[in-house]
Structures are given as structure tokens and as C-alpha cells.
C-alpha atoms as a PDB file:
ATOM      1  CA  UNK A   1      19.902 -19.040   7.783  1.00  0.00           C
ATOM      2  CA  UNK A   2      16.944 -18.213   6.376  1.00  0.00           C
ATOM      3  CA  UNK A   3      15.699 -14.654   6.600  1.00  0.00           C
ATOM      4  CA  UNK A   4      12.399 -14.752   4.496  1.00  0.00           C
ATOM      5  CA  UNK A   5       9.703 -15.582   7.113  1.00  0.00           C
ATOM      6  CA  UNK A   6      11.749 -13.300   9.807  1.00  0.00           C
ATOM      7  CA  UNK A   7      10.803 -10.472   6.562  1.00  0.00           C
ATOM      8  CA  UNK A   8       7.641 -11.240   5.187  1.00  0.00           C
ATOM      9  CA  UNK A   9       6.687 -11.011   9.422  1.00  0.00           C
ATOM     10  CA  UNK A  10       8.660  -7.395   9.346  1.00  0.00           C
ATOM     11  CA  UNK A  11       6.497  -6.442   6.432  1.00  0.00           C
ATOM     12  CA  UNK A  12       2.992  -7.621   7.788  1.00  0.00           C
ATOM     13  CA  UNK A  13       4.040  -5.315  11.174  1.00  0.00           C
ATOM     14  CA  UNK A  14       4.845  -2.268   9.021  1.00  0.00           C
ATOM     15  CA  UNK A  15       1.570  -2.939   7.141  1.00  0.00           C
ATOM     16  CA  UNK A  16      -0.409  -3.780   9.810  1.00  0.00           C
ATOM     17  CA  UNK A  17       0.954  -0.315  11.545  1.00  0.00           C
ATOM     18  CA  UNK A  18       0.310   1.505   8.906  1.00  0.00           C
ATOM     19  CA  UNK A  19      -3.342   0.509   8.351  1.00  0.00           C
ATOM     20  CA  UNK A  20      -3.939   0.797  12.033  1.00  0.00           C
ATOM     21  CA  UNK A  21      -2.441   3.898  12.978  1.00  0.00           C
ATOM     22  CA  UNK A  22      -1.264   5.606  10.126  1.00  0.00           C
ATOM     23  CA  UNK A  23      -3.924   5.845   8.097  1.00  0.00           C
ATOM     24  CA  UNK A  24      -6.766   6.497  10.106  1.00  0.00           C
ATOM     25  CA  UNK A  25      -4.201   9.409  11.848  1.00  0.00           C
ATOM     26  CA  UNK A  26      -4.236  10.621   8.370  1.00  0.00           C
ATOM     27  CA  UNK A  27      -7.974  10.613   8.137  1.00  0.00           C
ATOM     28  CA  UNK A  28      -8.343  12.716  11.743  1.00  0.00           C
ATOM     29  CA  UNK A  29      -6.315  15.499   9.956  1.00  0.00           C
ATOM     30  CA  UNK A  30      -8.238  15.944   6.873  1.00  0.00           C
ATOM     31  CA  UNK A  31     -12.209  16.212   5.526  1.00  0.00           C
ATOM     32  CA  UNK A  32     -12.915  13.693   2.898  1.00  0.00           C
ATOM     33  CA  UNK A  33     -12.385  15.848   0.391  1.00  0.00           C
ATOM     34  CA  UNK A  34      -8.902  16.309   0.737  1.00  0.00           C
ATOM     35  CA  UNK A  35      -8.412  12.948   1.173  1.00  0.00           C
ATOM     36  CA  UNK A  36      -9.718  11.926  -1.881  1.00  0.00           C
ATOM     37  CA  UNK A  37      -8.058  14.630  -3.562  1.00  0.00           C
ATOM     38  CA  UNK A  38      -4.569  13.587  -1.811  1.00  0.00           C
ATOM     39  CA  UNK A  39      -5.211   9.922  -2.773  1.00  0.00           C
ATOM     40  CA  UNK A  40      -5.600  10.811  -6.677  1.00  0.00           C
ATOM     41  CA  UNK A  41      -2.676  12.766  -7.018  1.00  0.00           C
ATOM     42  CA  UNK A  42      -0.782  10.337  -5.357  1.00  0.00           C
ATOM     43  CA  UNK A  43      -1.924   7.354  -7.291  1.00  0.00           C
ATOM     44  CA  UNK A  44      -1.105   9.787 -10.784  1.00  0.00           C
ATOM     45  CA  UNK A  45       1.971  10.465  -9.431  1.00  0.00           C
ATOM     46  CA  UNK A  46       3.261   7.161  -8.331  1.00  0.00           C
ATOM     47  CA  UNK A  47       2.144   5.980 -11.528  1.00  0.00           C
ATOM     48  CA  UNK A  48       3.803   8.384 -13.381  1.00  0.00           C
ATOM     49  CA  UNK A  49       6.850   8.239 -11.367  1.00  0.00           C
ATOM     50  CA  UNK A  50       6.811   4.257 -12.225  1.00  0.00           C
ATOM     51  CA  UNK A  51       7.072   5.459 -16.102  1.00  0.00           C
ATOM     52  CA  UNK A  52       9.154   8.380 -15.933  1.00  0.00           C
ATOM     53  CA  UNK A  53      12.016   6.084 -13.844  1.00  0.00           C
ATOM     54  CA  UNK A  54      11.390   2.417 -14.181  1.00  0.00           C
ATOM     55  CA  UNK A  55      11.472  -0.150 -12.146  1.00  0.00           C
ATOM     56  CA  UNK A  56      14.274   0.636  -9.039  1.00  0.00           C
ATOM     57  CA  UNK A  57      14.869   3.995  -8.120  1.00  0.00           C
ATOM     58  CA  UNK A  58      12.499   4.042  -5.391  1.00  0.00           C
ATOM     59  CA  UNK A  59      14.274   6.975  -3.417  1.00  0.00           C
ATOM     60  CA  UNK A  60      14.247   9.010  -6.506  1.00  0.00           C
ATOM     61  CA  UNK A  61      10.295   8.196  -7.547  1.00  0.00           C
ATOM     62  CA  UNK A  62       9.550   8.877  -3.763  1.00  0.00           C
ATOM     63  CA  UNK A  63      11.304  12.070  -3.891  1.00  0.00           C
ATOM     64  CA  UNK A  64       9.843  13.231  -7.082  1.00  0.00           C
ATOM     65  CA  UNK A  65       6.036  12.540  -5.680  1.00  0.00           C
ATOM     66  CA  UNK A  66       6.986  14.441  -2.366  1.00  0.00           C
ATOM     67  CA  UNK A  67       7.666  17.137  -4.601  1.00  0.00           C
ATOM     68  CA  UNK A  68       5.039  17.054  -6.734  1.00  0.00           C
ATOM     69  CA  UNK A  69       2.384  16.620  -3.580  1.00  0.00           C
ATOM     70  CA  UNK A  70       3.886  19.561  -2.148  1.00  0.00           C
ATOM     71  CA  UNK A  71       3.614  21.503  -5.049  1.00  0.00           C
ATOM     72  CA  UNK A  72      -0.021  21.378  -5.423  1.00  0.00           C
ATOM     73  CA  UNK A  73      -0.232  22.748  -1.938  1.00  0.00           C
ATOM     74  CA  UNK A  74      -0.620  19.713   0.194  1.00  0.00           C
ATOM     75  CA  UNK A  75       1.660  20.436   3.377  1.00  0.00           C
ATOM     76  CA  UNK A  76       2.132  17.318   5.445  1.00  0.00           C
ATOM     77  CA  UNK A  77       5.565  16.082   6.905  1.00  0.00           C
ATOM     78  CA  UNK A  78       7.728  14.200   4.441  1.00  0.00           C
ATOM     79  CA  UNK A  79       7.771  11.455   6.481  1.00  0.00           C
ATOM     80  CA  UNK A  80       3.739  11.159   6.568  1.00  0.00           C
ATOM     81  CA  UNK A  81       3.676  11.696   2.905  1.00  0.00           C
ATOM     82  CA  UNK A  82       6.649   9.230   2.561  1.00  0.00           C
ATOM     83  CA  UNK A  83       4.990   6.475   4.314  1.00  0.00           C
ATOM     84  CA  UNK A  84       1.301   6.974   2.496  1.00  0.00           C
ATOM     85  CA  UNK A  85       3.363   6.391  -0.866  1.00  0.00           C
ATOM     86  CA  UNK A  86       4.706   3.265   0.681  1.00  0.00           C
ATOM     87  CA  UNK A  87       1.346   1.692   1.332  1.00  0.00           C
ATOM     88  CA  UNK A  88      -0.277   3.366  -1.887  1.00  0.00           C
ATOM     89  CA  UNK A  89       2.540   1.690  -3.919  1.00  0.00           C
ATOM     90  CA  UNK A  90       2.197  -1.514  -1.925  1.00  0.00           C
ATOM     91  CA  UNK A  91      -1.301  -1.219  -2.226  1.00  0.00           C
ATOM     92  CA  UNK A  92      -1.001  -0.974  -6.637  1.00  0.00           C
ATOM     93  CA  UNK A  93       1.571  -3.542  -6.756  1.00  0.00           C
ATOM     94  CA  UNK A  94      -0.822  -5.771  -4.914  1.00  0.00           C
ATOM     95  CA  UNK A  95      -3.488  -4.574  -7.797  1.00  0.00           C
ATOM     96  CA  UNK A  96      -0.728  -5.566 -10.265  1.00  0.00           C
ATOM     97  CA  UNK A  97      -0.809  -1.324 -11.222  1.00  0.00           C
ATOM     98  CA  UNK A  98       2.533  -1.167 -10.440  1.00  0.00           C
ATOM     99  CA  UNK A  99       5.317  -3.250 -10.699  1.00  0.00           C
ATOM    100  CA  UNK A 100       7.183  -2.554  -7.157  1.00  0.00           C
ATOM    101  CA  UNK A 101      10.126  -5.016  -7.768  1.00  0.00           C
ATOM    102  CA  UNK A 102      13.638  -3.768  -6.598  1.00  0.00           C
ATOM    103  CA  UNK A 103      12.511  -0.354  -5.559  1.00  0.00           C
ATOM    104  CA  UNK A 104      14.932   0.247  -2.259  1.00  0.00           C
END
């Protein structure tokens, strides 16, 4: 059996959540400032998490932006901050910034 379609349809939920909920959730909780500022640091830290580990590793990269987020002060749930990465690093790969391949 093939499982591809039954994914790629899993995939265009989960996007299609996050996009519709998620984000603008995100956007309620912070000025535009802070979102900008939270959007480049992420997108230097995924990036740099990409080069530091590779391709794979995608708990570890995750892990190590989390921290790094946190550390500049930004205090959101890891799970919020976990699933922003996800679409920010689905959103580079798209962009061909990134290359997402194997990362869970």
C-alpha cells in the first residue's frame, strides 16, 4: 500500500493548521516588532543550526534554536516555538535556504 498521498494530505493539514491558527495566534500575542525580531533570530538560527549539524538531526537543531530563542529573552512555550521552527524551516526549504531532507 501506498502511503504517499495519505502523507503529503497529513502534511497540507499540519500546514494548513499552522497558517490558519498558529500563526496568526502568534501574531495576537506580540506587536510587530517582536515579531519581526522573533522571525530573524529564528531564520539565523535555523540557518546556523543547518551548518553547525548537517542535514538530519532535526531534534537536536530544534533543541539548539529553542535554546538559543530563549536565551535572548523570548519566553514562549516550547511547543509554540517548536512548531514556528517547523513552518520557518518548511518555509526555507521551500525557498531552497535550507536543505530539510531527513530531519526527523
Amino acid at each position: 500500500m501506498d502511503y504517499t498521498e495519505i502523507i503529503l494530505a497529513v502534511i497540507a493539514v499540519i500546514g494548513a493548521v499552522v497558517t490558519g491558527v498558529l500563526i496568526p495566534w502568534i501574531k495576537s500575542k506580540m506587536d510587530e516588532g517582536q515579531l519581526a525580531k522573533l522571525d530573524f533570530w529564528l531564520r539565523i538560527f535555523i540557518a546556523a543550526a543547518e551548518t553547525a549539524y548537517g542535514s538530519g538531526m532535526g531534534q537536536e537543531k530544534k533543541a539548539y534554536v529553542i535554546a538559543k530563542i530563549k536565551a535572548l529573552g523570548f519566553d514562549f512555550d516550547d511547543e509554540i516555538v517548536s512548531d514556528a521552527i517547523e513552518a520557518l524551516c518548511r518555509e526555507l526549504t521551500a525557498e531552497d535556504i535550507i536543505n530539510n531532507d531527513a530531519e526527523e
